[in-house]
C-alpha atoms as a PDB file:
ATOM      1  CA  UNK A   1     235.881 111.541 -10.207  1.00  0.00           C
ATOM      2  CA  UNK A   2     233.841 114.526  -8.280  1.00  0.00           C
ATOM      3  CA  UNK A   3     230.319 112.552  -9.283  1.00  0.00           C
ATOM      4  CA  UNK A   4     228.910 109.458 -11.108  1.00  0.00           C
ATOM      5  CA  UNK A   5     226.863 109.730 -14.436  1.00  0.00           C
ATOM      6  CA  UNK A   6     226.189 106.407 -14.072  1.00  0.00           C
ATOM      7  CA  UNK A   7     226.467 103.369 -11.180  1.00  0.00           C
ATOM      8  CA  UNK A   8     226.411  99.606 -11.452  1.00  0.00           C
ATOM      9  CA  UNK A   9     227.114  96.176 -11.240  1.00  0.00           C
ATOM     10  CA  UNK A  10     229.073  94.128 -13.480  1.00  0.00           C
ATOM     11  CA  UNK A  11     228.478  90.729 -13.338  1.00  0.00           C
ATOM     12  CA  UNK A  12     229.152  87.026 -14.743  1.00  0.00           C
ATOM     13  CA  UNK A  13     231.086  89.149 -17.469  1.00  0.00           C
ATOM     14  CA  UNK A  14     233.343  86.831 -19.920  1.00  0.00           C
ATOM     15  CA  UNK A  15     236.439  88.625 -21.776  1.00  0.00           C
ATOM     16  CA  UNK A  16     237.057  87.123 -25.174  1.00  0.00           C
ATOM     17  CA  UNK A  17     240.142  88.554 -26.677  1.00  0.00           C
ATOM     18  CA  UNK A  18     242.187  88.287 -30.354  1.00  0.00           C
ATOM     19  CA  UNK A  19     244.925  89.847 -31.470  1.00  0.00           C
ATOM     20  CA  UNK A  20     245.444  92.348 -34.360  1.00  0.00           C
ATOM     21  CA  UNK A  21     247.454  94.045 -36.861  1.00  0.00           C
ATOM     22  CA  UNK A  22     248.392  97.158 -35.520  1.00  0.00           C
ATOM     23  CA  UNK A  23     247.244  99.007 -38.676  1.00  0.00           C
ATOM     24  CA  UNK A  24     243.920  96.908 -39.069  1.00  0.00           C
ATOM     25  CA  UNK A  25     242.553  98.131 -36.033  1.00  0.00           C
ATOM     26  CA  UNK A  26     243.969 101.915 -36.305  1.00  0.00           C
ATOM     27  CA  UNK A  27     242.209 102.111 -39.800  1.00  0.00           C
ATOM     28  CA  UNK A  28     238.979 102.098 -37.317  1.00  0.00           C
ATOM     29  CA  UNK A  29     239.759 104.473 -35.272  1.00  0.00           C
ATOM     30  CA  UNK A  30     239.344 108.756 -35.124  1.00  0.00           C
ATOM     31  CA  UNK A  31     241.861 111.040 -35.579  1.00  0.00           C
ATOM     32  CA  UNK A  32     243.912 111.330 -32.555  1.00  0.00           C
ATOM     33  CA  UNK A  33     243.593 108.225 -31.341  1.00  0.00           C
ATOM     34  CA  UNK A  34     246.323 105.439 -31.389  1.00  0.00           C
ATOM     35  CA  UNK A  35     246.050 101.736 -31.362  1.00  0.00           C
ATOM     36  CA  UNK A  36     247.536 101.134 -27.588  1.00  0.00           C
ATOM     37  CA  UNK A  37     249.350  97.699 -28.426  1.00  0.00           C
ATOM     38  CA  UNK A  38     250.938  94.895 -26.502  1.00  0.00           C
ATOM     39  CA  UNK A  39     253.898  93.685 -27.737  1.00  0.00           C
ATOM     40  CA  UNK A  40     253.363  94.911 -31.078  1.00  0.00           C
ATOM     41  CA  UNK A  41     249.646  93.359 -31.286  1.00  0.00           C
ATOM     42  CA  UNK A  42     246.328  95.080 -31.129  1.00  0.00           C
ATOM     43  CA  UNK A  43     244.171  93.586 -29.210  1.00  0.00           C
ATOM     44  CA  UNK A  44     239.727  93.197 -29.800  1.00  0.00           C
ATOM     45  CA  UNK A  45     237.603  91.937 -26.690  1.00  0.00           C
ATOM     46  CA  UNK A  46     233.878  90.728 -27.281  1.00  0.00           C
ATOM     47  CA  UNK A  47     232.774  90.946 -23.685  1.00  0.00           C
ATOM     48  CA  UNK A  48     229.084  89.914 -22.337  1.00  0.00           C
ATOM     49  CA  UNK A  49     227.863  90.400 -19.570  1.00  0.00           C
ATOM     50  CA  UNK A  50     224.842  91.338 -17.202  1.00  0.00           C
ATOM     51  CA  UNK A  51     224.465  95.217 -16.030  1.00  0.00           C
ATOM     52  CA  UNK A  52     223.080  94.611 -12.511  1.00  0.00           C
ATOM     53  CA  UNK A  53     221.597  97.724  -9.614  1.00  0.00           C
ATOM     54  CA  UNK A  54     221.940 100.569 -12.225  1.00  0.00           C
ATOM     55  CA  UNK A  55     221.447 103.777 -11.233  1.00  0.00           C
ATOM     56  CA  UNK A  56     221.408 107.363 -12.870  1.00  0.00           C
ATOM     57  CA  UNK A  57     223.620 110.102 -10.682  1.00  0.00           C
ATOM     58  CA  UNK A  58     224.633 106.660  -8.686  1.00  0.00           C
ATOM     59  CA  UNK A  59     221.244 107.899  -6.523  1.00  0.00           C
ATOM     60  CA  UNK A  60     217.729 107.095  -8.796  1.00  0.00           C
ATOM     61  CA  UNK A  61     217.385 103.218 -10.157  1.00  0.00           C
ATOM     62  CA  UNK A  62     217.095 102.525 -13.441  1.00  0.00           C
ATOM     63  CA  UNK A  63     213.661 101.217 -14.407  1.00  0.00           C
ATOM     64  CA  UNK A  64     214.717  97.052 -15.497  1.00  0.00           C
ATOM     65  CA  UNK A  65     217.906  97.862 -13.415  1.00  0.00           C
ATOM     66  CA  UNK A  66     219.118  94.605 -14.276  1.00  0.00           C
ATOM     67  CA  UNK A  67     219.796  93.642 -17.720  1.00  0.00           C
ATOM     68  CA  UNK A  68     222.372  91.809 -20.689  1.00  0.00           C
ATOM     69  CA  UNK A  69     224.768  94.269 -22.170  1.00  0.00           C
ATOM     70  CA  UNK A  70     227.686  93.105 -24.832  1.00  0.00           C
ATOM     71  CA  UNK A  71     230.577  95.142 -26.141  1.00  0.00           C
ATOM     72  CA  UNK A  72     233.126  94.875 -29.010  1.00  0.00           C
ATOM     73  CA  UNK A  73     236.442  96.886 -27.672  1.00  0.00           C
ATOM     74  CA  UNK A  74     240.110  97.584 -28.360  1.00  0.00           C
ATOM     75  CA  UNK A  75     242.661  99.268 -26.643  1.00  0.00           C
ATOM     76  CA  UNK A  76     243.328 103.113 -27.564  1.00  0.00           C
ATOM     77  CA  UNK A  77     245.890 105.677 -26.192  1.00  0.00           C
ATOM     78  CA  UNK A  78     246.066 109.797 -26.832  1.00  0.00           C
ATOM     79  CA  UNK A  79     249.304 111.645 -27.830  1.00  0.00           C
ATOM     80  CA  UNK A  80     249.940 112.136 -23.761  1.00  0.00           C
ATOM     81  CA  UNK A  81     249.905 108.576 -23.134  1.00  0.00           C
ATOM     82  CA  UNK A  82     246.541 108.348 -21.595  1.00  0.00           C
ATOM     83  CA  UNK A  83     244.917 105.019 -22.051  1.00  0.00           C
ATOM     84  CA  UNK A  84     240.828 104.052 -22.598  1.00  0.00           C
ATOM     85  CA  UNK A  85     238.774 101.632 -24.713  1.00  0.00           C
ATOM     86  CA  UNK A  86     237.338 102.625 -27.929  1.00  0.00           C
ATOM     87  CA  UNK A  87     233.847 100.679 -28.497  1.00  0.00           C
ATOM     88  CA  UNK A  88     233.379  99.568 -31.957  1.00  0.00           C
ATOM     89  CA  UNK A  89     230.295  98.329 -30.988  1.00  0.00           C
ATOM     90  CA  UNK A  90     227.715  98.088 -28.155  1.00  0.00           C
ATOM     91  CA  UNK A  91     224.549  95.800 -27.950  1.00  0.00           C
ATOM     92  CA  UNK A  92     221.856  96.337 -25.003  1.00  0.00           C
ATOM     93  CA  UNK A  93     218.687  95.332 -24.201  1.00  0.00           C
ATOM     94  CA  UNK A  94     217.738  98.401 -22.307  1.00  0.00           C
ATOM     95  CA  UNK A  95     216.341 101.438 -24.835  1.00  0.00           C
ATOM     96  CA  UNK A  96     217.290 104.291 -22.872  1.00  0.00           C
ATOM     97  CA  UNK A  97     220.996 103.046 -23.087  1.00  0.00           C
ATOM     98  CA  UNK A  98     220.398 104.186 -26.111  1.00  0.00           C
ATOM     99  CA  UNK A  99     220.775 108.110 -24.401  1.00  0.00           C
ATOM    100  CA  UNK A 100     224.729 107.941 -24.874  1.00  0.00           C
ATOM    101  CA  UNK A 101     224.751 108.207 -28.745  1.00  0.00           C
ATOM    102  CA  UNK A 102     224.281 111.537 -27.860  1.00  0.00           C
ATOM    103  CA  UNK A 103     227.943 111.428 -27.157  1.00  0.00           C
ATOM    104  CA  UNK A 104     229.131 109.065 -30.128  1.00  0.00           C
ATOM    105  CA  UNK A 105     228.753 105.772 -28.160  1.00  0.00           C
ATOM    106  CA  UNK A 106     227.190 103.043 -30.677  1.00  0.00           C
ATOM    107  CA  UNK A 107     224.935 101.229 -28.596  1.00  0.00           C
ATOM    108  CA  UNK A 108     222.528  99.250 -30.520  1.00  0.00           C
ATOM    109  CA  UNK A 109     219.230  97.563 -29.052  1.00  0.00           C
ATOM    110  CA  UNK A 110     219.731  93.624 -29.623  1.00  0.00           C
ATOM    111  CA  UNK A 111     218.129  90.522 -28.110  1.00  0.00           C
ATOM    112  CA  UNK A 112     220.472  88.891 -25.573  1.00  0.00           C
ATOM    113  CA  UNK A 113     220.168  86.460 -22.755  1.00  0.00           C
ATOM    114  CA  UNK A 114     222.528  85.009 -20.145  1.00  0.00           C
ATOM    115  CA  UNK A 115     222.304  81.967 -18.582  1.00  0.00           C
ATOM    116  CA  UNK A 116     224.153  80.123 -15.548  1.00  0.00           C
ATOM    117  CA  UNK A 117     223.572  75.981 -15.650  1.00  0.00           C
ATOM    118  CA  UNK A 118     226.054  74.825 -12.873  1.00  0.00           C
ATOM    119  CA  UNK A 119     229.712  75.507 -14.068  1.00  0.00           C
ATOM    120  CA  UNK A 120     228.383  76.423 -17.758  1.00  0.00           C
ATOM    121  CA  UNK A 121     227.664  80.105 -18.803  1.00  0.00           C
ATOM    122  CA  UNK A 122     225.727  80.271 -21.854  1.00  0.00           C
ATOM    123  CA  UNK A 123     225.596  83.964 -23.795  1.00  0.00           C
ATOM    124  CA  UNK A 124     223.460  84.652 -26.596  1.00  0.00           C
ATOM    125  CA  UNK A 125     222.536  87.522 -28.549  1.00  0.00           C
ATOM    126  CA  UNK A 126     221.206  89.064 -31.962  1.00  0.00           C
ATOM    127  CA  UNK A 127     221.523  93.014 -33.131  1.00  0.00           C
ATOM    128  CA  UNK A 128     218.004  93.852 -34.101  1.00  0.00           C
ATOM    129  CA  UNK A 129     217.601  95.022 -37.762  1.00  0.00           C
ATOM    130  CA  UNK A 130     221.346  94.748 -38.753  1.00  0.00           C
ATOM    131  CA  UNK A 131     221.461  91.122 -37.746  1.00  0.00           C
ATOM    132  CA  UNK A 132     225.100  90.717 -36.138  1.00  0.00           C
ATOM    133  CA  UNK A 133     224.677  87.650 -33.394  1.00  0.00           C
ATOM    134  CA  UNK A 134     226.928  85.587 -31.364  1.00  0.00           C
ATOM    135  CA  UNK A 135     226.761  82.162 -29.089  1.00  0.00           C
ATOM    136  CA  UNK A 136     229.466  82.184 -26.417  1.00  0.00           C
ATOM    137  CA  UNK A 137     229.402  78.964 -23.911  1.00  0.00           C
ATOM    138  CA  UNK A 138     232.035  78.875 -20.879  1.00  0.00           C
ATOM    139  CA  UNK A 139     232.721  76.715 -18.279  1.00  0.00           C
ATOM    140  CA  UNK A 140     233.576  78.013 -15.135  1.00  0.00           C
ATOM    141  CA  UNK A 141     235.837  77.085 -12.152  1.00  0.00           C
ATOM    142  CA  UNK A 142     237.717  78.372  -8.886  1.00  0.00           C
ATOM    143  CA  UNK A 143     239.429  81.608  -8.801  1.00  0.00           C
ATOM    144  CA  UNK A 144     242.686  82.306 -10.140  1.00  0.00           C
ATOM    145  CA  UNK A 145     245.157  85.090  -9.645  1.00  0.00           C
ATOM    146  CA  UNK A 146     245.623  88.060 -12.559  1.00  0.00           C
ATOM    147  CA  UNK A 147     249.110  88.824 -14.267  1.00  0.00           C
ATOM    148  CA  UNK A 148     250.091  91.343 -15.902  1.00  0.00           C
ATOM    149  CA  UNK A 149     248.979  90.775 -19.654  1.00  0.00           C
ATOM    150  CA  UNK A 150     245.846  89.777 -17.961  1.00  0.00           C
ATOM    151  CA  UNK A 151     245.360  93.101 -16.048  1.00  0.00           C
ATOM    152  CA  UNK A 152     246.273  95.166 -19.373  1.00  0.00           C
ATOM    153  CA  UNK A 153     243.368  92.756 -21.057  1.00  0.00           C
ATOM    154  CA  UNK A 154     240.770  93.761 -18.996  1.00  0.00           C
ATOM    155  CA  UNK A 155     241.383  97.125 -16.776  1.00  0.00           C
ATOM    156  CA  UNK A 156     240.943 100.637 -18.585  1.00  0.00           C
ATOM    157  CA  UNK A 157     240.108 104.031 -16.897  1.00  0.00           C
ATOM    158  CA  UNK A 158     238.559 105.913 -19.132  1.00  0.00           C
ATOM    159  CA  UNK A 159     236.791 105.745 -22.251  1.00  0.00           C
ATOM    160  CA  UNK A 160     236.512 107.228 -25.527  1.00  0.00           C
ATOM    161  CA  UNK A 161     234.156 108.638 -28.224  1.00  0.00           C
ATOM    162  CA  UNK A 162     233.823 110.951 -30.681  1.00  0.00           C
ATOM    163  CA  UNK A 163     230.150 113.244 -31.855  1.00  0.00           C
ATOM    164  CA  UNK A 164     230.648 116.129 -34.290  1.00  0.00           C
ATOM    165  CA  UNK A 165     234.130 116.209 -34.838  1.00  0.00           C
ATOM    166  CA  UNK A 166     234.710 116.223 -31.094  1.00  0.00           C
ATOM    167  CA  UNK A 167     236.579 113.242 -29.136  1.00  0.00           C
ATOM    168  CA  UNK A 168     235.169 112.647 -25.754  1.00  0.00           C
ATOM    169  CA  UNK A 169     236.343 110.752 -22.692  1.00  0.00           C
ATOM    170  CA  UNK A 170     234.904 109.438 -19.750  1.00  0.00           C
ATOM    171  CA  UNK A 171     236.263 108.203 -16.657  1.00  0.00           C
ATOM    172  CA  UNK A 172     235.467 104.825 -15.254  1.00  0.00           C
ATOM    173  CA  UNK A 173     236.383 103.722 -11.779  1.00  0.00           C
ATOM    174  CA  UNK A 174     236.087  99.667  -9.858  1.00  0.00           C
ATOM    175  CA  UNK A 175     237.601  97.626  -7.957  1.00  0.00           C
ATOM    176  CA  UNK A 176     240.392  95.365 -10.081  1.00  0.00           C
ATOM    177  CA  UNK A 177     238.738  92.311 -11.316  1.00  0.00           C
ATOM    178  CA  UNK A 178     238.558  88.673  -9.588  1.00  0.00           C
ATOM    179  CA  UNK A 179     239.134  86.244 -11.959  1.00  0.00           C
ATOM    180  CA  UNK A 180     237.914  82.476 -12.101  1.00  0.00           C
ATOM    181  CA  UNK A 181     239.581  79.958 -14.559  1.00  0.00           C
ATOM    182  CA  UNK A 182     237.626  79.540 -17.274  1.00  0.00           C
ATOM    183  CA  UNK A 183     237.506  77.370 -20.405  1.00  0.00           C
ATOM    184  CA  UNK A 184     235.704  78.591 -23.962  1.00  0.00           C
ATOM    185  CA  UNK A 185     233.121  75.917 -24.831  1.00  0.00           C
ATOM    186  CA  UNK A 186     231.576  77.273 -27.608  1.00  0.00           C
ATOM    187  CA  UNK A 187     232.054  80.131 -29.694  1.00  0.00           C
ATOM    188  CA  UNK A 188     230.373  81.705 -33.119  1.00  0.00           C
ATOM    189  CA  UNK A 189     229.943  85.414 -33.784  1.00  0.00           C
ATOM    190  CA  UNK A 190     229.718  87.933 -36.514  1.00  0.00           C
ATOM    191  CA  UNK A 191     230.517  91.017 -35.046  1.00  0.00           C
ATOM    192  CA  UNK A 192     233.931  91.771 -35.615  1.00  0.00           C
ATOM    193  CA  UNK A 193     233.057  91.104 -39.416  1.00  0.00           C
ATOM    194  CA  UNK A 194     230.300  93.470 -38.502  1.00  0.00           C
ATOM    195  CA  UNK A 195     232.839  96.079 -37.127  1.00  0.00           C
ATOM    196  CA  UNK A 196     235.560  96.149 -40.388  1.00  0.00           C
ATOM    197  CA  UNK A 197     237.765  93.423 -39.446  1.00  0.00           C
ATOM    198  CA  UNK A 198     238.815  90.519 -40.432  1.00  0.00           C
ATOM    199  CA  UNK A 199     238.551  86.997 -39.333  1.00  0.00           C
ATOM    200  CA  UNK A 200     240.104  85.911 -36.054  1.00  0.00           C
ATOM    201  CA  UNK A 201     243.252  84.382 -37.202  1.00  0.00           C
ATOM    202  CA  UNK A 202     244.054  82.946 -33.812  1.00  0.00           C
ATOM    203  CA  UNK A 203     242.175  81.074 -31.006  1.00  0.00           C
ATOM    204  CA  UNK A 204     240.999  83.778 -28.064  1.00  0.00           C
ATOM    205  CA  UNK A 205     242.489  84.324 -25.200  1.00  0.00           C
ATOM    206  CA  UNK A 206     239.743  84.036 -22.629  1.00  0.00           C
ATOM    207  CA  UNK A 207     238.768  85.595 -18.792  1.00  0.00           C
ATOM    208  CA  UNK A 208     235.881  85.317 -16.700  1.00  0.00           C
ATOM    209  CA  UNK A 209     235.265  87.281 -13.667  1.00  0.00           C
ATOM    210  CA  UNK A 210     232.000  86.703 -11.239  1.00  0.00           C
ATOM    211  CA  UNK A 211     231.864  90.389 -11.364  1.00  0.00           C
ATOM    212  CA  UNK A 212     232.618  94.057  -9.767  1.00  0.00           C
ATOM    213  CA  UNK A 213     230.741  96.491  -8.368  1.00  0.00           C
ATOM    214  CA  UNK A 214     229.589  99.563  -7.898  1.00  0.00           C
ATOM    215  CA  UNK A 215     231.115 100.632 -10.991  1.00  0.00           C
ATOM    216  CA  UNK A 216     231.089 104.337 -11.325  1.00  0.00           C
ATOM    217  CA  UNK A 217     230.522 105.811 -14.932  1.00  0.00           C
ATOM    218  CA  UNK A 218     231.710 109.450 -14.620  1.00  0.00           C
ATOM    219  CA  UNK A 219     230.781 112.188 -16.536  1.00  0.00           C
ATOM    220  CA  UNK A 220     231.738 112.817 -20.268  1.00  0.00           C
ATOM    221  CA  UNK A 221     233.543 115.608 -20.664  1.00  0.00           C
ATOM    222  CA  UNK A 222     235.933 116.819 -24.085  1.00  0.00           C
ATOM    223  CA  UNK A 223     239.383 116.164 -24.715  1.00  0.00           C
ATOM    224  CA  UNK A 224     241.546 119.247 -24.692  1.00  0.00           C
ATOM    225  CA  UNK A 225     242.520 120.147 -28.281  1.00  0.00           C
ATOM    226  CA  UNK A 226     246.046 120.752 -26.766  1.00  0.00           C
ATOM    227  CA  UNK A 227     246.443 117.212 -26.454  1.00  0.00           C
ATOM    228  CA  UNK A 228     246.963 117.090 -30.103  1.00  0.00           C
ATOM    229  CA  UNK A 229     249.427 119.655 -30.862  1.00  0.00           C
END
């Protein structure tokens, strides 16, 4: 990665994960895009967390710098092997987020909060208009080390979308996640009804990490229409 589009802090960010039907989640996705399974599973990730010290070109802050962000993610892979997240949906509080749907990225503006009581991390939020909402409570504890499945859970390189016909990807480069032990306290949500899918058939498989940081967003740039042939 020459330069950053984009850099910032992830923090207090709580992975959520359920497995799939391979051929549920690949009915979501573009044309030349594969579900990237484990063990035969797809995998979805509803992931809060806060976007902390963002900056444009990693050089000029963001105005409200610091701010909630949720996604709703699986795990994608191109004809080569390459392997990224595909984002079936984003919610932000932070309107000029909104600049990536340029490229395909749905970003929504919603109403979300995070907030830390001791051990207990409470997530909230609401889409505005369309009206998909969650309530995620964990509790927290001391750090843990990552295995495998739980590195292929949470650490992706790149990212994908598509605008006009035209899949994009963009790198994404941090420091491998620290990881506390966590336990899910609570948990309602509508948004992978929201997205196509089914109810979660299974109970998640959860992660929390205090954070990373600086992320660096890269810059978008087309996938090769050789990678297809």
């Amino acid at each position: 990665m020459r330069s950053a589009a984009l850099t910032a802090r992830w923090l207090r960010q709580t992975f959520v994960h359920w497995p799939y039907p391979t051929e549920e989640v690949q009915a979501l996705l573009p044309a030349g895009l594969r579900v990237d399974d484990y063990h035969g599973r797809a995998w979805v990730g509803l992931t809060p967390f806060v976007m902390a010290s963002v900056r444009l070109g990693g050089v000029a802050p963001l105005p409200r710098s610091t701010f909630p962000e949720t996604n709703l993610r699986t795990y994608v892979r191109l004809p080569d092997g390459r392997s990224g997240l595909w984002f079936l949906s984003l919610d932000v509080t932070h309107p000029l987020m909104l600049a990536a749907r340029a490229l395909g990225v749905p970003y929504h503006l919603a109403d979300l909060t995070v907030r830390v009581d001791g051990p207990l991390v409470h997530y909230a939020g609401r889409r505005r208009g369309a009206g998909a909402s969650y309530q995620l409570t964990v509790e927290t504890g001391p750090p843990i080390s990552a295995d495998e499945f739980d590195r292929w859970l949470t650490s992706r390189w790149r990212a994908f979308s598509l605008r006009a016909g035209t899949l994009w990807q963009t790198p994404v480069r941090h420091q491998p996640w620290p990881f506390a032990r966590v336990i899910l306290v609570q948990l309602q949500q509508t948004l992978t009804s929201d997205a196509g899918l089914s109810s979660p058939a299974t109970d998640p498989v959860v992660h929390y990490s205090p954070g990373v940081g600086p992320a660096r967003i890269g810059m978008p740039r087309p996938v090769a229409a050789s990678v297809f042939r």
